[in-house]
N, C-alpha and C. Protein backbone atom coordinates (compact mmCIF):
# COMPACT_ATOMS: atom_id res chain seq x y z
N UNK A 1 -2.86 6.98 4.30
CA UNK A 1 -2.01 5.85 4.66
C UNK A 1 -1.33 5.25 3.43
N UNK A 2 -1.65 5.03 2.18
CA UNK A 2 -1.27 4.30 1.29
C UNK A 2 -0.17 5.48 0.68
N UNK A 3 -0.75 6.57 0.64
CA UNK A 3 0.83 7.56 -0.10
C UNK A 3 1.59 7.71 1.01
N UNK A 4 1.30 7.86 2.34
CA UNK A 4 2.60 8.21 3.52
C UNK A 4 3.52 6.80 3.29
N UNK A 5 2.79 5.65 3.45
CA UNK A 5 3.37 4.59 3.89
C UNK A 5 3.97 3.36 3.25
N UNK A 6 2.75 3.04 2.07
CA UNK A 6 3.25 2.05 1.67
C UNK A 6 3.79 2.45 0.15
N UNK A 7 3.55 3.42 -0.48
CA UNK A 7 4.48 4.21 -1.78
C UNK A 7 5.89 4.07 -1.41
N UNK A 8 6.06 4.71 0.14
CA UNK A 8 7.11 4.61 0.41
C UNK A 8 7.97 3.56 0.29
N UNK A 9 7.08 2.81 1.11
CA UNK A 9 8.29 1.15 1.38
C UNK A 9 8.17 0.24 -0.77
N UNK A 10 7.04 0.95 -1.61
CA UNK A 10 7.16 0.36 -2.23
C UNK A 10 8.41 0.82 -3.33
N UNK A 11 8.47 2.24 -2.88
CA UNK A 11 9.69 3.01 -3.66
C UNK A 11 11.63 2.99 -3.15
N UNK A 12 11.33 2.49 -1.83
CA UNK A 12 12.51 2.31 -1.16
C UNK A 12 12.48 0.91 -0.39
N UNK A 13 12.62 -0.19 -0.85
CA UNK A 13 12.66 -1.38 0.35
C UNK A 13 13.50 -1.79 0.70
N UNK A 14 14.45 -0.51 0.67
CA UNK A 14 16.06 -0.75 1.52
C UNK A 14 15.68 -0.11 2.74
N UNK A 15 14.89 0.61 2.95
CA UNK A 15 14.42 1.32 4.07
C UNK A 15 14.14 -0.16 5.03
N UNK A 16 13.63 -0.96 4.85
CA UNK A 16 13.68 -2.24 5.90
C UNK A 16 13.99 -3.75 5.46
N UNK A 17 14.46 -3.62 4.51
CA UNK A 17 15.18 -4.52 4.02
C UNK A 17 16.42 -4.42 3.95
N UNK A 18 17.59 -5.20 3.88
CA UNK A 18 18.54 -5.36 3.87
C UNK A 18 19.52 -5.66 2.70
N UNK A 19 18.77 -4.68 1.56
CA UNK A 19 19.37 -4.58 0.05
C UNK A 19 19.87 -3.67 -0.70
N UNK A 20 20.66 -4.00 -2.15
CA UNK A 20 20.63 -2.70 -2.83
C UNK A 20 20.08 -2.61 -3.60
N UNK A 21 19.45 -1.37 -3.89
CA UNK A 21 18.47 -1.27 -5.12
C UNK A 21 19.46 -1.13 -6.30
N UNK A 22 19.20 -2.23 -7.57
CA UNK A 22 20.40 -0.87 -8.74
C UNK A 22 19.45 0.01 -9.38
N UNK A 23 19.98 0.46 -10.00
CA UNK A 23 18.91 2.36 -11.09
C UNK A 23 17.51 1.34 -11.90
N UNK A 24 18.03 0.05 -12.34
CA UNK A 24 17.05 0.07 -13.15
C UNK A 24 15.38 -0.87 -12.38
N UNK A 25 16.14 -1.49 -11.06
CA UNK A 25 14.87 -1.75 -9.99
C UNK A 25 14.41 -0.52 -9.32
N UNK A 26 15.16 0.29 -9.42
CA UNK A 26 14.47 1.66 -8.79
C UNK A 26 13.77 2.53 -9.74
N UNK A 27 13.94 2.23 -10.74
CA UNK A 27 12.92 2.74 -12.20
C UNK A 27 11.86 1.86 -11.95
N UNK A 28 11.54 0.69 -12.10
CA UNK A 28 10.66 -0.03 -12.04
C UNK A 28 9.83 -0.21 -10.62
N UNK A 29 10.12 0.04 -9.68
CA UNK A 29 9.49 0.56 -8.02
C UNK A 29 9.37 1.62 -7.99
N UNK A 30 9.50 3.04 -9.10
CA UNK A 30 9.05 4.21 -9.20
C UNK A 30 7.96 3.72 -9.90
N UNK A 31 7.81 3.26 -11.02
CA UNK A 31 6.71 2.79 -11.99
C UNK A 31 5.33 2.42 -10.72
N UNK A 32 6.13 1.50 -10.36
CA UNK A 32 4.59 0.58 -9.30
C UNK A 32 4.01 1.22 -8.46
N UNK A 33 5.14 1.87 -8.22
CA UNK A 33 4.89 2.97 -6.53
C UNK A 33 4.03 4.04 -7.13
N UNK A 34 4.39 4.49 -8.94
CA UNK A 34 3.56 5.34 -9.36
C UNK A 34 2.07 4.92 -9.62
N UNK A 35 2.00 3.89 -9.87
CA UNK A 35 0.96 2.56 -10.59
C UNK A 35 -0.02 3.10 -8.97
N UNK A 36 0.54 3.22 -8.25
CA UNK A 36 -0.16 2.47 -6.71
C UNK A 36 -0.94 3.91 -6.76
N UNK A 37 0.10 5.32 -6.82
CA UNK A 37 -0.34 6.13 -6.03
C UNK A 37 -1.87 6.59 -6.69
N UNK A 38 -2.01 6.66 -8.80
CA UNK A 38 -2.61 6.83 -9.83
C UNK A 38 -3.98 6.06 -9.12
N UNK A 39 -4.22 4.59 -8.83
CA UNK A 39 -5.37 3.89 -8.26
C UNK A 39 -5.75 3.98 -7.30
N UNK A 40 -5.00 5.20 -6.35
CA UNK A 40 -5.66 5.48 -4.78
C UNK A 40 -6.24 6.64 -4.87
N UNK A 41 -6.02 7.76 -6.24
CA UNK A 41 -6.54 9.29 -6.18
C UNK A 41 -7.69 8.76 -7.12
N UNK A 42 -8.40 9.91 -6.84
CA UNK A 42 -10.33 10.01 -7.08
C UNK A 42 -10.01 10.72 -8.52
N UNK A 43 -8.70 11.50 -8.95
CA UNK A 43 -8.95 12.18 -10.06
C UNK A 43 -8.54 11.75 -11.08
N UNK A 44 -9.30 11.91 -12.28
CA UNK A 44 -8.45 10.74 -13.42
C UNK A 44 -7.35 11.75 -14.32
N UNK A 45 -6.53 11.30 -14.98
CA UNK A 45 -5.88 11.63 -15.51
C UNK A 45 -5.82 11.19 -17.23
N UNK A 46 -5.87 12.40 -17.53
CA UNK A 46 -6.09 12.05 -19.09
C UNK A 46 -4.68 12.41 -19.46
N UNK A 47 -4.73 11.58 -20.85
CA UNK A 47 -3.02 11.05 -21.24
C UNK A 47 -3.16 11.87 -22.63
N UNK A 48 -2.13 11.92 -22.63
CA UNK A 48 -1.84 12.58 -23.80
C UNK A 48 -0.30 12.41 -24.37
N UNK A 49 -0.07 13.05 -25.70
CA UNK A 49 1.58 12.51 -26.26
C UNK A 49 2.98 13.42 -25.14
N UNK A 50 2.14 13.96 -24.42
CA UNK A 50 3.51 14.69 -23.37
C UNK A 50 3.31 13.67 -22.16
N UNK A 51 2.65 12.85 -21.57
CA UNK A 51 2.18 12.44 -20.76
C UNK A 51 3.74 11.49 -20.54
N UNK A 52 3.84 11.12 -19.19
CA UNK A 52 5.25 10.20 -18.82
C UNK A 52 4.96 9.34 -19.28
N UNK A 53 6.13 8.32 -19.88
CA UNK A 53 5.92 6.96 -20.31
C UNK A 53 5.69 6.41 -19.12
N UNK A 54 5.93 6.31 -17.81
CA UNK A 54 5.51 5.57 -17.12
C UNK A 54 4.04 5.35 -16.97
N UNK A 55 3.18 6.34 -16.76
CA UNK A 55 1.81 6.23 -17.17
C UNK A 55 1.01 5.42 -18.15
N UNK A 56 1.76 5.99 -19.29
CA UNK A 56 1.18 4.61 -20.42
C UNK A 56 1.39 3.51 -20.05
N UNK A 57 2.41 3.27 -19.52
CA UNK A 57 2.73 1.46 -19.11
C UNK A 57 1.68 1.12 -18.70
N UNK A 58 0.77 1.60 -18.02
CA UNK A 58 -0.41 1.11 -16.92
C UNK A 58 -2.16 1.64 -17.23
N UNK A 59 -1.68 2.42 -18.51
CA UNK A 59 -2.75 2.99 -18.49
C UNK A 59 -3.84 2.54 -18.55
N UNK A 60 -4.04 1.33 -19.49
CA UNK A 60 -5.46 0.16 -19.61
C UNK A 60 -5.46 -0.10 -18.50
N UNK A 61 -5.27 -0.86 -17.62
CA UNK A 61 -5.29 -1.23 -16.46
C UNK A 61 -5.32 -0.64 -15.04
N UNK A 62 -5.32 1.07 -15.24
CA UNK A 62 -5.28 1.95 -14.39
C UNK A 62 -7.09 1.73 -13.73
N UNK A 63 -8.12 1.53 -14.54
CA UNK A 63 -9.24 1.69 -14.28
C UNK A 63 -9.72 0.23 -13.32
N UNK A 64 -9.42 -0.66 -13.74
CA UNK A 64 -9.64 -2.01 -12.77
C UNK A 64 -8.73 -1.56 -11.43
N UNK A 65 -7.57 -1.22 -11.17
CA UNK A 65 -7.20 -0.91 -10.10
C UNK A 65 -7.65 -0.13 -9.43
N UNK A 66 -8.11 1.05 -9.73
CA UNK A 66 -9.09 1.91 -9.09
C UNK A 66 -10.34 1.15 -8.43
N UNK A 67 -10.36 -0.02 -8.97
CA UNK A 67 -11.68 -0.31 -9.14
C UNK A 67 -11.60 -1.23 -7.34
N UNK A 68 -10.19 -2.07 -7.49
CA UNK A 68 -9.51 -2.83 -6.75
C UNK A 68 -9.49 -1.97 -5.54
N UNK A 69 -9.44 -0.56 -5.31
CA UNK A 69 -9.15 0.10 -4.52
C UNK A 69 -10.50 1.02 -3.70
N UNK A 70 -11.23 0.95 -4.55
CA UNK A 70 -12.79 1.50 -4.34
C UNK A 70 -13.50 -0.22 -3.68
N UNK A 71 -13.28 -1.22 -4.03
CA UNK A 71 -13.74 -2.80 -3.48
C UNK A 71 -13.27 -2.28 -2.12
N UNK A 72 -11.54 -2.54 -2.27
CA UNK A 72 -11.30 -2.32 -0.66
C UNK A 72 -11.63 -1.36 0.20
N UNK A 73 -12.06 -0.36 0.05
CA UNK A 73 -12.26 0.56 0.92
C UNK A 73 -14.20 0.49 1.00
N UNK A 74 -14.91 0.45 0.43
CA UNK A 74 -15.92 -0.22 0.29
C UNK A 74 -16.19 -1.23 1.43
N UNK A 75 -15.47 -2.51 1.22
CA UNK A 75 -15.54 -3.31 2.17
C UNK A 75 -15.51 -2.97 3.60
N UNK A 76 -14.24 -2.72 3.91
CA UNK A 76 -13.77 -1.54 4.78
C UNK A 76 -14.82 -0.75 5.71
N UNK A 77 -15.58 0.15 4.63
CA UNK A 77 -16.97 0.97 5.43
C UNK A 77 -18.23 -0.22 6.13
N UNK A 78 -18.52 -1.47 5.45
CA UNK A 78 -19.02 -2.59 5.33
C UNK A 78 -18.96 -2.97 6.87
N UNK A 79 -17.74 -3.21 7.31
CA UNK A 79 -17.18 -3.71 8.50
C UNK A 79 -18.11 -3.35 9.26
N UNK A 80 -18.37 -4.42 10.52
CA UNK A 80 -18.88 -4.18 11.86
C UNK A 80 -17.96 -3.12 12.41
N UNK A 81 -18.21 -2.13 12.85
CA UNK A 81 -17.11 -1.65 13.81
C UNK A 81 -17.03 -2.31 15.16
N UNK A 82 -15.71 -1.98 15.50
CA UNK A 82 -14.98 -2.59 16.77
C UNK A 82 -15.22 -1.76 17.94
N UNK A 83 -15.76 -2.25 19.16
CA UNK A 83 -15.86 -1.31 20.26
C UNK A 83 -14.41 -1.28 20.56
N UNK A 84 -14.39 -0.57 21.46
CA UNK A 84 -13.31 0.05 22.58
C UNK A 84 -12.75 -1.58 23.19
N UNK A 85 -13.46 -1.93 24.12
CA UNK A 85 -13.16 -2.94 24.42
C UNK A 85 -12.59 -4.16 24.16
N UNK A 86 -13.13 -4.57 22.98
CA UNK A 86 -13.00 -5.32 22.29
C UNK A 86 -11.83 -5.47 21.66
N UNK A 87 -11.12 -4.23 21.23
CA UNK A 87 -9.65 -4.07 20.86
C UNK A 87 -9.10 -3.96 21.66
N UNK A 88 -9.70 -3.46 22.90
CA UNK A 88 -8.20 -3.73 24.09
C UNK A 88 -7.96 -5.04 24.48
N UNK A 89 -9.27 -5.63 24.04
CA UNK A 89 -9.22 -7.20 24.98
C UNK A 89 -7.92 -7.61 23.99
N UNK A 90 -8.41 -7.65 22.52
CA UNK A 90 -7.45 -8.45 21.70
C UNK A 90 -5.90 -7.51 21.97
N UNK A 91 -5.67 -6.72 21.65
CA UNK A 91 -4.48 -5.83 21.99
C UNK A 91 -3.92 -6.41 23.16
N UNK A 92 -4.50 -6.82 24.32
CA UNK A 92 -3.99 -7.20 25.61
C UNK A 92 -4.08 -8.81 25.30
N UNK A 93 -4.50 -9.37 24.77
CA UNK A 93 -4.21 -10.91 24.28
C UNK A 93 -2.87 -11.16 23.33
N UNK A 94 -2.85 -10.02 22.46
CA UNK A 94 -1.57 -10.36 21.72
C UNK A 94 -0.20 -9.60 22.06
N UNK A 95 -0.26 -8.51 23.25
CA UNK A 95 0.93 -8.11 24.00
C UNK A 95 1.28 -9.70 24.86
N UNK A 96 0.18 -10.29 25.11
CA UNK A 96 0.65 -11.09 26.51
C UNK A 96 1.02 -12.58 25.43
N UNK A 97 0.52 -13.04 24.25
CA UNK A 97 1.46 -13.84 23.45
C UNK A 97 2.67 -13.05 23.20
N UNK A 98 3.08 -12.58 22.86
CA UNK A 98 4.60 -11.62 22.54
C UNK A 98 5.12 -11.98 23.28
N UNK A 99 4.64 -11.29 24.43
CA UNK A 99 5.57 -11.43 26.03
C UNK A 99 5.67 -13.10 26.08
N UNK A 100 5.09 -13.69 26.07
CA UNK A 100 5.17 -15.61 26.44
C UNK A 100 6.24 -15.58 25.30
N UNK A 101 6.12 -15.62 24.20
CA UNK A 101 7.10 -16.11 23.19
C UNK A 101 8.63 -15.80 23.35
N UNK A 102 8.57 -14.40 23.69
CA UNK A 102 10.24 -13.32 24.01
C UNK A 102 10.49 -14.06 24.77
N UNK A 103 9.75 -14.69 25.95
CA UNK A 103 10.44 -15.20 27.21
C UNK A 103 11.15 -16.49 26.84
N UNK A 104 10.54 -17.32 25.94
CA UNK A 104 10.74 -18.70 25.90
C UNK A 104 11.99 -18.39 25.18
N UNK A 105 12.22 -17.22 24.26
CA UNK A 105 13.37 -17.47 23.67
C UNK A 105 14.77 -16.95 24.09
């Protein structure tokens, strides 16, 4: 989910936004989007003098994000799981607010 989805929207947010990117915000949302994808993989990457400058930008800080990302998913396993039910109830509670709201407007 995090490389299909949100790399994406973090590398393109003209895709649902209503902007233009210029070259040098799209250098810098390659950087983050790269930043993002580096703290979601399990494999580390050792740097070296061929290594992209974008990498170095982040590199101290590559290990707390990992770290940020191992918390959340952690937590995550933590969770009570949700029966069946229980999500339809809420699923069918928040179709039927939608529906009340669309109407009023």
């Amino acid at each position: 989910l995090p490389m299909r989805f949100w790399v994406n929207i973090l590398r393109n947010p003209h895709f649902i936004f209503d902007i233009h990117v210029t070259e040098v915000v799209d250098a810098s949302l390659h950087v983050i989007g790269q930043t993002f994808m580096d703290a979601c993989t399990k494999t580390e990457h050792k740097l070296s003098r061929e290594s992209p400058s974008n990498k170095l930008l982040y590199a101290k800080e590559i290990s707390t994000y990992k770290k940020m990302v191992d918390d959340y998913y952690g937590g995550i396993r933590q969770m009570v799981p949700v029966s069946d039910q229980d999500m339809n109830t809420h699923l069918a509670e928040v179709s039927r607010v939608g529906t009340t709201l669309s109407v009023r407007q």
